[in-house]
N, C-alpha and C. Protein backbone atom coordinates (compact mmCIF):
# COMPACT_ATOMS: atom_id res chain seq x y z
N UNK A 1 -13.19 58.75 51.39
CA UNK A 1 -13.07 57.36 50.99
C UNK A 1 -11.64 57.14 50.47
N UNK A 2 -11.12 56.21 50.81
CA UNK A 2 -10.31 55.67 50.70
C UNK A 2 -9.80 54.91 49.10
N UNK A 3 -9.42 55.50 47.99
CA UNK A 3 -9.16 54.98 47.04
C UNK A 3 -8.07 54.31 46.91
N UNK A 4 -7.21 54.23 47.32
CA UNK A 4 -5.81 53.72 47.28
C UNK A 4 -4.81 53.91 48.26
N UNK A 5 -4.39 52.67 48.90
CA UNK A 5 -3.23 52.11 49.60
C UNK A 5 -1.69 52.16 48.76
N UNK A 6 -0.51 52.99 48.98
CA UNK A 6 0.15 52.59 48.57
C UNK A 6 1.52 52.45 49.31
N UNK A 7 2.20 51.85 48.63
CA UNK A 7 3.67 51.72 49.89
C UNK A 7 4.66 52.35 48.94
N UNK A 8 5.51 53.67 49.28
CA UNK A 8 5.95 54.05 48.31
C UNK A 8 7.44 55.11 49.14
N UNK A 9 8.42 54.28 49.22
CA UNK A 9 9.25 54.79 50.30
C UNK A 9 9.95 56.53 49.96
N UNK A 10 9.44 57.10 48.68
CA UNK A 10 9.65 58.13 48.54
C UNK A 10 8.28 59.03 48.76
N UNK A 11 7.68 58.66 49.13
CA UNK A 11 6.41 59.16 49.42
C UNK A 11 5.78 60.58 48.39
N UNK A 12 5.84 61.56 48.35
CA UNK A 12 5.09 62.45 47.04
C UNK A 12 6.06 62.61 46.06
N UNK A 13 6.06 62.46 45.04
CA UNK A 13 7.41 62.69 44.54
C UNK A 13 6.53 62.76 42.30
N UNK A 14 7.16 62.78 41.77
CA UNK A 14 6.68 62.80 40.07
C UNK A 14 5.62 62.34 39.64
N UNK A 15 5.91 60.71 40.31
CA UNK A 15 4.88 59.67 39.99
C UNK A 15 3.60 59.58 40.55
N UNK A 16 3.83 59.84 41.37
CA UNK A 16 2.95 60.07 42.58
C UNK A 16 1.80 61.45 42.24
N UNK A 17 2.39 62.29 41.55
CA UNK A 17 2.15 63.58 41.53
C UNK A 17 1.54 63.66 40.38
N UNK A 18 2.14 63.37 39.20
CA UNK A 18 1.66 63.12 37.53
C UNK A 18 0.85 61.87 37.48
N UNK A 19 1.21 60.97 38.32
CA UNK A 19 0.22 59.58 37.14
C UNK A 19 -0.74 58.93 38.31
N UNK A 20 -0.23 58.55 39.50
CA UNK A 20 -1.64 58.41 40.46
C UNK A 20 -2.85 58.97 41.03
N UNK A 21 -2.16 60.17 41.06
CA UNK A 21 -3.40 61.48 41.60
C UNK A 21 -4.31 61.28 41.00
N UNK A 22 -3.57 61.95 38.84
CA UNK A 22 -4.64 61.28 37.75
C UNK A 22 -5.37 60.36 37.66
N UNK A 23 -4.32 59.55 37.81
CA UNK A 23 -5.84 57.80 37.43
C UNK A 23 -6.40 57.90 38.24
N UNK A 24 -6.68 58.23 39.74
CA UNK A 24 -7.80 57.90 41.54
C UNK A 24 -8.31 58.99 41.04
N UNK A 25 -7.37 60.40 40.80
CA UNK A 25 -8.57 61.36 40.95
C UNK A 25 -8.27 62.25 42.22
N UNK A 26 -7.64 61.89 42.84
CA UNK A 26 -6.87 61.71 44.48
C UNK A 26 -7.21 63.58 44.63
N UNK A 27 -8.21 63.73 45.92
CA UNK A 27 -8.32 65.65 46.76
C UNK A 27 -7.48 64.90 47.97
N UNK A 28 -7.38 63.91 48.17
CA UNK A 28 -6.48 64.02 49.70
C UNK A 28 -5.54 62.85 49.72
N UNK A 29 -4.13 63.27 50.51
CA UNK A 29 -3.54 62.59 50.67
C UNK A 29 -3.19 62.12 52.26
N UNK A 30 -3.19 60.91 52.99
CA UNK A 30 -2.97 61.23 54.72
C UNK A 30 -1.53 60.04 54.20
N UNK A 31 -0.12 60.27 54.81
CA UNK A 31 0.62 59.86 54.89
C UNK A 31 0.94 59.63 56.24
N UNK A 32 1.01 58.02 56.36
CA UNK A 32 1.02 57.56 57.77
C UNK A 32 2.29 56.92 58.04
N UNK A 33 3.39 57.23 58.88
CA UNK A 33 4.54 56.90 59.22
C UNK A 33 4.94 57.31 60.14
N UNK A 34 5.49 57.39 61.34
CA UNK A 34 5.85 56.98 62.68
C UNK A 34 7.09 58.16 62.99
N UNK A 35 8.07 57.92 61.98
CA UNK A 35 9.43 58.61 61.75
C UNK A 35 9.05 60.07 61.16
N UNK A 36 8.63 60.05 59.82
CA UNK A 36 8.12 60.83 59.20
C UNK A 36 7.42 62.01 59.85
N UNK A 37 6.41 61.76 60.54
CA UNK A 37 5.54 62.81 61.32
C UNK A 37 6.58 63.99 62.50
N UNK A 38 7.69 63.05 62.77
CA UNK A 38 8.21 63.70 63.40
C UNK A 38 9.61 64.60 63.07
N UNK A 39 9.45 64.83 61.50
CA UNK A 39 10.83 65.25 61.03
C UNK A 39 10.05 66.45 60.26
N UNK A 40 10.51 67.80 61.04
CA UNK A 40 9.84 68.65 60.17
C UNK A 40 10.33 69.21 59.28
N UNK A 41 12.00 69.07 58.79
CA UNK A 41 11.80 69.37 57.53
C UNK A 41 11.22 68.62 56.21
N UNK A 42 11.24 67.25 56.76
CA UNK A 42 10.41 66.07 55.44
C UNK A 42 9.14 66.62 55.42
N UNK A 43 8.20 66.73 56.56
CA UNK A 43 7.26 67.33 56.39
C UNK A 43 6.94 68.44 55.56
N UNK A 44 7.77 69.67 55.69
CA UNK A 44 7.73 71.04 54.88
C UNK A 44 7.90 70.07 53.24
N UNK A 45 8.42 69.55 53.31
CA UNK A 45 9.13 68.94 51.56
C UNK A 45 8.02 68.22 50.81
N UNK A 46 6.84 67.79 52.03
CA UNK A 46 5.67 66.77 51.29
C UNK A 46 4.99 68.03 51.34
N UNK A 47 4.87 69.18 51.91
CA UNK A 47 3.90 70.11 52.47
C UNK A 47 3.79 70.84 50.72
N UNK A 48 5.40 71.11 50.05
CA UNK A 48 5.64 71.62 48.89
C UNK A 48 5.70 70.73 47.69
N UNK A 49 5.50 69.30 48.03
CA UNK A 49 5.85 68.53 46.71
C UNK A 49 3.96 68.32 46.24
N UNK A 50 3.29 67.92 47.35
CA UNK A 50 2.02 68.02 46.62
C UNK A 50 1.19 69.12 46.10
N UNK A 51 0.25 68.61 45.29
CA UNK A 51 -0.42 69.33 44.14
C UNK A 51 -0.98 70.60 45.05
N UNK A 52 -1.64 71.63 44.29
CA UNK A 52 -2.27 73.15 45.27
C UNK A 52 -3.30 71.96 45.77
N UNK A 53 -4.12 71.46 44.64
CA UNK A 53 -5.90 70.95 45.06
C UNK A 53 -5.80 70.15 45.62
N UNK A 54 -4.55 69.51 46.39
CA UNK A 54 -4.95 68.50 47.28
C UNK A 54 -4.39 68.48 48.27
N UNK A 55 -5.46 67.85 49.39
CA UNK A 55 -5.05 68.10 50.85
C UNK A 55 -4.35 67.78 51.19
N UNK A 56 -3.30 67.69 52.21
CA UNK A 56 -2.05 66.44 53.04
C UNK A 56 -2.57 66.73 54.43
N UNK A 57 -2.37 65.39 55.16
CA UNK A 57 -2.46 65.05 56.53
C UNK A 57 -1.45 63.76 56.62
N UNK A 58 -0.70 64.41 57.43
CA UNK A 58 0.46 63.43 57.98
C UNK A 58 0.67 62.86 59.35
N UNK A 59 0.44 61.73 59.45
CA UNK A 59 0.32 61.32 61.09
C UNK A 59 1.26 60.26 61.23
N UNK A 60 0.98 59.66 62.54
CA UNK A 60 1.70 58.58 62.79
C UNK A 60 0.64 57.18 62.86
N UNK A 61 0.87 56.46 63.68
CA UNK A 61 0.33 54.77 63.55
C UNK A 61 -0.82 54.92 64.31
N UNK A 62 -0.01 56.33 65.34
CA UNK A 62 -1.37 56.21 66.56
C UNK A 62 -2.72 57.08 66.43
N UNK A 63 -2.33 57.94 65.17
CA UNK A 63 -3.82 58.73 64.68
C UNK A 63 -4.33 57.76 63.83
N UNK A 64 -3.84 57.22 62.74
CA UNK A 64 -3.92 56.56 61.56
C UNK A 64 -5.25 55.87 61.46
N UNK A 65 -5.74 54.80 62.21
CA UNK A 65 -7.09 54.32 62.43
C UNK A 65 -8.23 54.87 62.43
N UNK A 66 -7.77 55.98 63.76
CA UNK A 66 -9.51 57.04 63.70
C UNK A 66 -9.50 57.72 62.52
N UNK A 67 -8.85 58.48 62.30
CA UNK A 67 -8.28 59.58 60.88
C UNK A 67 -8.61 58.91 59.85
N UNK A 68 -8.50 58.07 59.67
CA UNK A 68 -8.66 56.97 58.10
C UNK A 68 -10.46 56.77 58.27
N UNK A 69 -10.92 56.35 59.65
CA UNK A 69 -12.52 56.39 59.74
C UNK A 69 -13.39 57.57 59.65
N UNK A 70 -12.48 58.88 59.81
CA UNK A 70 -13.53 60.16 59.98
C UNK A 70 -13.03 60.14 58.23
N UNK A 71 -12.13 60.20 57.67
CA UNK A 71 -11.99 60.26 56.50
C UNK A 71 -13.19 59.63 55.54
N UNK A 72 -13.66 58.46 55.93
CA UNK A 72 -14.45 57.56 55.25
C UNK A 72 -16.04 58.38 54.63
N UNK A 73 -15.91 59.05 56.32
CA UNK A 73 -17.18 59.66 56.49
C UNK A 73 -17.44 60.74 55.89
N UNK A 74 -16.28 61.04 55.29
CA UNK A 74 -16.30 62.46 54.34
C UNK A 74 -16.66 62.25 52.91
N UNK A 75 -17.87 62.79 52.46
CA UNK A 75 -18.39 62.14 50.64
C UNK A 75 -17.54 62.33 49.55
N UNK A 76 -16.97 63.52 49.82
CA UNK A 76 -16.10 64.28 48.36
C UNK A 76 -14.52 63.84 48.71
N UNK A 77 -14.48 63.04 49.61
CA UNK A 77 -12.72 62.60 49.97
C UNK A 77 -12.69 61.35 49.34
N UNK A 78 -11.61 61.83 48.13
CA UNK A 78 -10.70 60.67 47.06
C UNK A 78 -9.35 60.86 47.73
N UNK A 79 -8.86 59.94 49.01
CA UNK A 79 -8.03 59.92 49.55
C UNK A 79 -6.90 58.87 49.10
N UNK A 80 -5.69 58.97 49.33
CA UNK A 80 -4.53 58.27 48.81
C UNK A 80 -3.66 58.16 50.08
N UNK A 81 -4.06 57.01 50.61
CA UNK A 81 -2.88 56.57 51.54
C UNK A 81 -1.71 55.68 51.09
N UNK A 82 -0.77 56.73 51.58
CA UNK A 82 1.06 56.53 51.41
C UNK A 82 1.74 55.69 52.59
N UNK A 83 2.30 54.85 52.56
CA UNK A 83 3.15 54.41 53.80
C UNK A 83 4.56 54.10 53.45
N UNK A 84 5.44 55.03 54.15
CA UNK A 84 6.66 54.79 53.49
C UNK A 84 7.49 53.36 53.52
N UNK A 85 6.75 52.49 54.18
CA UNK A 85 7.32 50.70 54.17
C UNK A 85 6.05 50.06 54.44
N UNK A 86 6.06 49.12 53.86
CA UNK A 86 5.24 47.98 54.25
C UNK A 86 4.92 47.07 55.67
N UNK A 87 6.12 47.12 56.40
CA UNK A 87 5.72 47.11 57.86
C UNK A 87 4.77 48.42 58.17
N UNK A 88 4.38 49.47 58.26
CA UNK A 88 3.56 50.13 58.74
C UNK A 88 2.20 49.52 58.35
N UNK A 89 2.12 49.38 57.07
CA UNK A 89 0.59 48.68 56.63
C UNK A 89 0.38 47.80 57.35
N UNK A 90 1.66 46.61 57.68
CA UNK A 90 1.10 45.67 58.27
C UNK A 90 0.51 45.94 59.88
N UNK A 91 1.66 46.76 60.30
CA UNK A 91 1.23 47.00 61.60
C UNK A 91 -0.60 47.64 61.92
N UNK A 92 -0.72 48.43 61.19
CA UNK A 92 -2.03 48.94 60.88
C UNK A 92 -3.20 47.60 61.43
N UNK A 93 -2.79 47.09 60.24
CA UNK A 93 -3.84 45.95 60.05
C UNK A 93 -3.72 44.91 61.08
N UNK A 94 -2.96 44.99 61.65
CA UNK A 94 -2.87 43.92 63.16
C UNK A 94 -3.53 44.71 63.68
N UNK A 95 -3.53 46.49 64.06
CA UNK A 95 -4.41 47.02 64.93
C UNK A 95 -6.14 46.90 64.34
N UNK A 96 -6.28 46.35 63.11
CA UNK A 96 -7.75 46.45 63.18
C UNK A 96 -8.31 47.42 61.70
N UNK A 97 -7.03 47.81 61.02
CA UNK A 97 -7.77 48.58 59.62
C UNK A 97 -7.69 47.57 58.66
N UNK A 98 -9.07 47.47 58.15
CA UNK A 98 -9.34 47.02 56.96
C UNK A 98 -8.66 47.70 55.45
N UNK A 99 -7.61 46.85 55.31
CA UNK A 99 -6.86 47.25 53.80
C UNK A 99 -7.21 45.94 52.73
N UNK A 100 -8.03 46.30 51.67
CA UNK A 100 -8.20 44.75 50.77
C UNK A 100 -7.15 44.64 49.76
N UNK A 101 -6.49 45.96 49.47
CA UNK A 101 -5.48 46.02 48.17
C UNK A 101 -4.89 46.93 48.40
N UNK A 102 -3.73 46.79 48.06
CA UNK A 102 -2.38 47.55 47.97
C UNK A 102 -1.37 47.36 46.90
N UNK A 103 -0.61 48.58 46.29
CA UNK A 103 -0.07 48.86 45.25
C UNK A 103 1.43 49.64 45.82
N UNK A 104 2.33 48.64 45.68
CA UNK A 104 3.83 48.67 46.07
C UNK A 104 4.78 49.25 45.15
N UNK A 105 4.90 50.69 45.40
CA UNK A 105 5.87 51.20 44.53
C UNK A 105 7.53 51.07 44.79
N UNK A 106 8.18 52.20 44.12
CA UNK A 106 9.52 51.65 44.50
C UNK A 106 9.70 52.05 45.76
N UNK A 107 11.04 50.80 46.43
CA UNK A 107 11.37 51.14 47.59
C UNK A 107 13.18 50.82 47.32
N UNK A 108 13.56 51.65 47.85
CA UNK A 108 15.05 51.44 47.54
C UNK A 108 15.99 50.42 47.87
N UNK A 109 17.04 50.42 47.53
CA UNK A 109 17.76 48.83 47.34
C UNK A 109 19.30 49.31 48.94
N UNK A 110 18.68 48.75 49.74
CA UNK A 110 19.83 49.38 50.97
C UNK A 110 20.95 47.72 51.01
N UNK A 111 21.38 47.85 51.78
CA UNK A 111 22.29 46.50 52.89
C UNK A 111 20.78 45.59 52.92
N UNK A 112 21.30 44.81 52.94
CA UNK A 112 20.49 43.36 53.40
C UNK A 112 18.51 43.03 52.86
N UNK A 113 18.74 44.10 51.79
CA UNK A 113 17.40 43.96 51.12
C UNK A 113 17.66 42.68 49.91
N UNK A 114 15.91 42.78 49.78
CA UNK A 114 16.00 41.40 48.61
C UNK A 114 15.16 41.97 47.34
N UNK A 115 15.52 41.97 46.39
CA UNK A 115 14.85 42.42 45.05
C UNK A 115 13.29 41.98 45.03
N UNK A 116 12.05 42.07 44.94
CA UNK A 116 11.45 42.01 44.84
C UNK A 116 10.50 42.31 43.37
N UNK A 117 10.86 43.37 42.99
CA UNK A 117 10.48 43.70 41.64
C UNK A 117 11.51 44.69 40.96
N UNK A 118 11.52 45.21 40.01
CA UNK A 118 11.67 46.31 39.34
C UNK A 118 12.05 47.62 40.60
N UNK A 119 13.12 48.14 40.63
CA UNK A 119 13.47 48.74 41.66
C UNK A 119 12.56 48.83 43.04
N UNK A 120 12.02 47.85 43.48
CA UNK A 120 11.24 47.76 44.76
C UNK A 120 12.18 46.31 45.61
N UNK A 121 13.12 46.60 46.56
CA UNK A 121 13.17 45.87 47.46
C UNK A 121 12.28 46.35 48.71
N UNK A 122 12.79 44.61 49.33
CA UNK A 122 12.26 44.51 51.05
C UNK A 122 13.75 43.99 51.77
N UNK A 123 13.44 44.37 52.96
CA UNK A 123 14.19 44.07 54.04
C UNK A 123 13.33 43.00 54.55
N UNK A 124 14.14 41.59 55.51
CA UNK A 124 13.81 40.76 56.12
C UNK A 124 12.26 41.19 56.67
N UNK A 125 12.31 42.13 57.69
CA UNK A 125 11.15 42.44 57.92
C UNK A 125 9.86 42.80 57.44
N UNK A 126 10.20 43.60 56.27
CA UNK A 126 9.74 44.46 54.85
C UNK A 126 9.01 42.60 54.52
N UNK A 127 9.84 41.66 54.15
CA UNK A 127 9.24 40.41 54.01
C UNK A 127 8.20 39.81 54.93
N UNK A 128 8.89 39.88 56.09
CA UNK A 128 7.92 39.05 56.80
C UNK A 128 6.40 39.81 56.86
N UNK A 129 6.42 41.07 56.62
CA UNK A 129 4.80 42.10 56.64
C UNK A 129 4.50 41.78 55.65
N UNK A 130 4.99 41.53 54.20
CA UNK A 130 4.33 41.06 53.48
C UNK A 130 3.85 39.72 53.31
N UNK A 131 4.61 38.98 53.88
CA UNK A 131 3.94 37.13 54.00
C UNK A 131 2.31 37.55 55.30
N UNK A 132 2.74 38.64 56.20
CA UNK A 132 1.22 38.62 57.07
C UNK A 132 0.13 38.71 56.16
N UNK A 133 0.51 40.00 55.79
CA UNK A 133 -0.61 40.57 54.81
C UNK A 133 -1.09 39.49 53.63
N UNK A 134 -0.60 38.94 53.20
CA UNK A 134 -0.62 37.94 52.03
C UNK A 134 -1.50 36.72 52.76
N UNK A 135 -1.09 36.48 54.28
CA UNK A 135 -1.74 35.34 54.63
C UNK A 135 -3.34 35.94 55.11
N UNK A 136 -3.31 37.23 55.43
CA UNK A 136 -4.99 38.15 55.79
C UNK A 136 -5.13 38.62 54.42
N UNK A 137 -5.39 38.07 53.16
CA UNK A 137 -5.46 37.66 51.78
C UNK A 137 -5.43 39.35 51.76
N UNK A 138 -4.90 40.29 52.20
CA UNK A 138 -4.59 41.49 51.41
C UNK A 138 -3.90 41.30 49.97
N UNK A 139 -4.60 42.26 49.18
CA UNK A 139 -4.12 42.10 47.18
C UNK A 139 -3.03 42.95 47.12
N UNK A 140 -1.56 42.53 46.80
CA UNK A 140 -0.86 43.35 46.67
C UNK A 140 -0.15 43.10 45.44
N UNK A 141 0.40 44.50 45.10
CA UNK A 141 0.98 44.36 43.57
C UNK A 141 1.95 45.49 43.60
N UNK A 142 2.81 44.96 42.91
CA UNK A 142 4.34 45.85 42.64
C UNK A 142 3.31 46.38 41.51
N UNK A 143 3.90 47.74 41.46
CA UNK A 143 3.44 48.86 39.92
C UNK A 143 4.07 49.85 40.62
N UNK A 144 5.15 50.55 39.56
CA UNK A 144 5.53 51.60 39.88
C UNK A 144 4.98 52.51 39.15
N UNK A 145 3.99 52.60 38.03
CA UNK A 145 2.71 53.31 37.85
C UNK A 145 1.56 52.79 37.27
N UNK A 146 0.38 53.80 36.96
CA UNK A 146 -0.79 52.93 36.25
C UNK A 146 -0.55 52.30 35.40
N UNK A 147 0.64 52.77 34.16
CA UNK A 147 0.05 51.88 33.16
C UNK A 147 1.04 51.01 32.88
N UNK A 148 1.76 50.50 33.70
CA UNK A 148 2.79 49.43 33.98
C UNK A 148 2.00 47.96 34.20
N UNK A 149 2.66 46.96 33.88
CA UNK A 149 1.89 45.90 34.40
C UNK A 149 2.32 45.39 36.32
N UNK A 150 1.33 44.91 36.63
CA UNK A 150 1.67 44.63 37.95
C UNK A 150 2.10 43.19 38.36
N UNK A 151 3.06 42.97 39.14
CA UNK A 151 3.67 41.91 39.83
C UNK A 151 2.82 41.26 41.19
N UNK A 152 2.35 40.52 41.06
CA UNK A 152 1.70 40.23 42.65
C UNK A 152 2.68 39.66 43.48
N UNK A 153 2.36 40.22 44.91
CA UNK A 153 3.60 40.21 45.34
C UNK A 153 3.69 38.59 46.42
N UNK A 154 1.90 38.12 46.28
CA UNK A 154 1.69 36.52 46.15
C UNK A 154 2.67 35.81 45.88
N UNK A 155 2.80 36.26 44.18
CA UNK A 155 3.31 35.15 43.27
C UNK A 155 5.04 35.22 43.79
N UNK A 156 5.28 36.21 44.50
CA UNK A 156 6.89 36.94 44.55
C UNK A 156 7.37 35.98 45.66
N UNK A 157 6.58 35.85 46.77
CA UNK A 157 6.30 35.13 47.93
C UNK A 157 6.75 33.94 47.77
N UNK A 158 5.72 33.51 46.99
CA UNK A 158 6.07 32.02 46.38
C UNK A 158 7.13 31.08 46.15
N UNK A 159 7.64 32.10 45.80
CA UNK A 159 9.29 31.86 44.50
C UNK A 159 10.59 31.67 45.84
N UNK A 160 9.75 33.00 46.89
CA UNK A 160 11.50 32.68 48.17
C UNK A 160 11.53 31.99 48.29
């Protein structure tokens, strides 16, 4: 089961490791990204940054759907899906996965990004996946951890 969606362009890293695992509880992690799957030293680096007790499965867009459904079907799986941008979520969900909430950590500040929260920009595109998602009433919220308060990224929408 699926406890948590998050968009988190550093993907396993402190926070991730110390304060989300904790609060979900998180035995598995499937990190779904396109680029990612195919770079094996990033891979070896998530392979060593997560915890011993918890699982990693790293795919791309085109496992992501079935993999997320056999996942479901598993009783003792407190899973934590990572996507290193928010276009992937969206893309997802055009193919047909049900995401109701999502929790937007930091994403870094490049050329032609727009501040969004507390060290979390988007890129033009990075925007336009989030106006989809926002309009298929997906819940999304800037938190760069649990006990931070959260930004909806609705209200962020709003304001462009």
């Amino acid at each position: 089961m699926v406890v948590l969606y998050r968009v988190d362009d550093r993907l396993i890293h402190g926070q991730v490791q110390t304060s989300w695992i904790r609060e979900y509880q998180v035995n598995r992690i499937i990190v779904i990204d396109d680029k990612v799957v195919n770079e094996p030293l990033t891979v070896q680096i998530l392979k060593i940054a997560k915890p011993p007790h918890v699982d990693l499965v790293i795919c791309g867009t085109d496992r992501a759907i079935n993999l997320l459904e056999k996942d479901a079907a598993q009783a003792n799986a407190r899973t934590l899906v990572i996507f290193k941008t928010i276009a992937t979520a969206a893309e997802l969900v055009r193919q047909g996965l049900d995401i109701r909430s999502m929790v937007i950590g930091p994403t870094a500040n490049k050329e032609g990004t727009v501040q969004m929260a507390k060290n979390t920009y988007f890129s033009p595109l990075e925007v336009d996946a989030a106006r989809y998602l926002n309009a298929k009433e997906v819940e999304m919220n800037i938190q760069l951890l649990p006990s931070e308060p959260k930004v909806s990224v609705g209200s962020v929408l709003e304001k462009m």
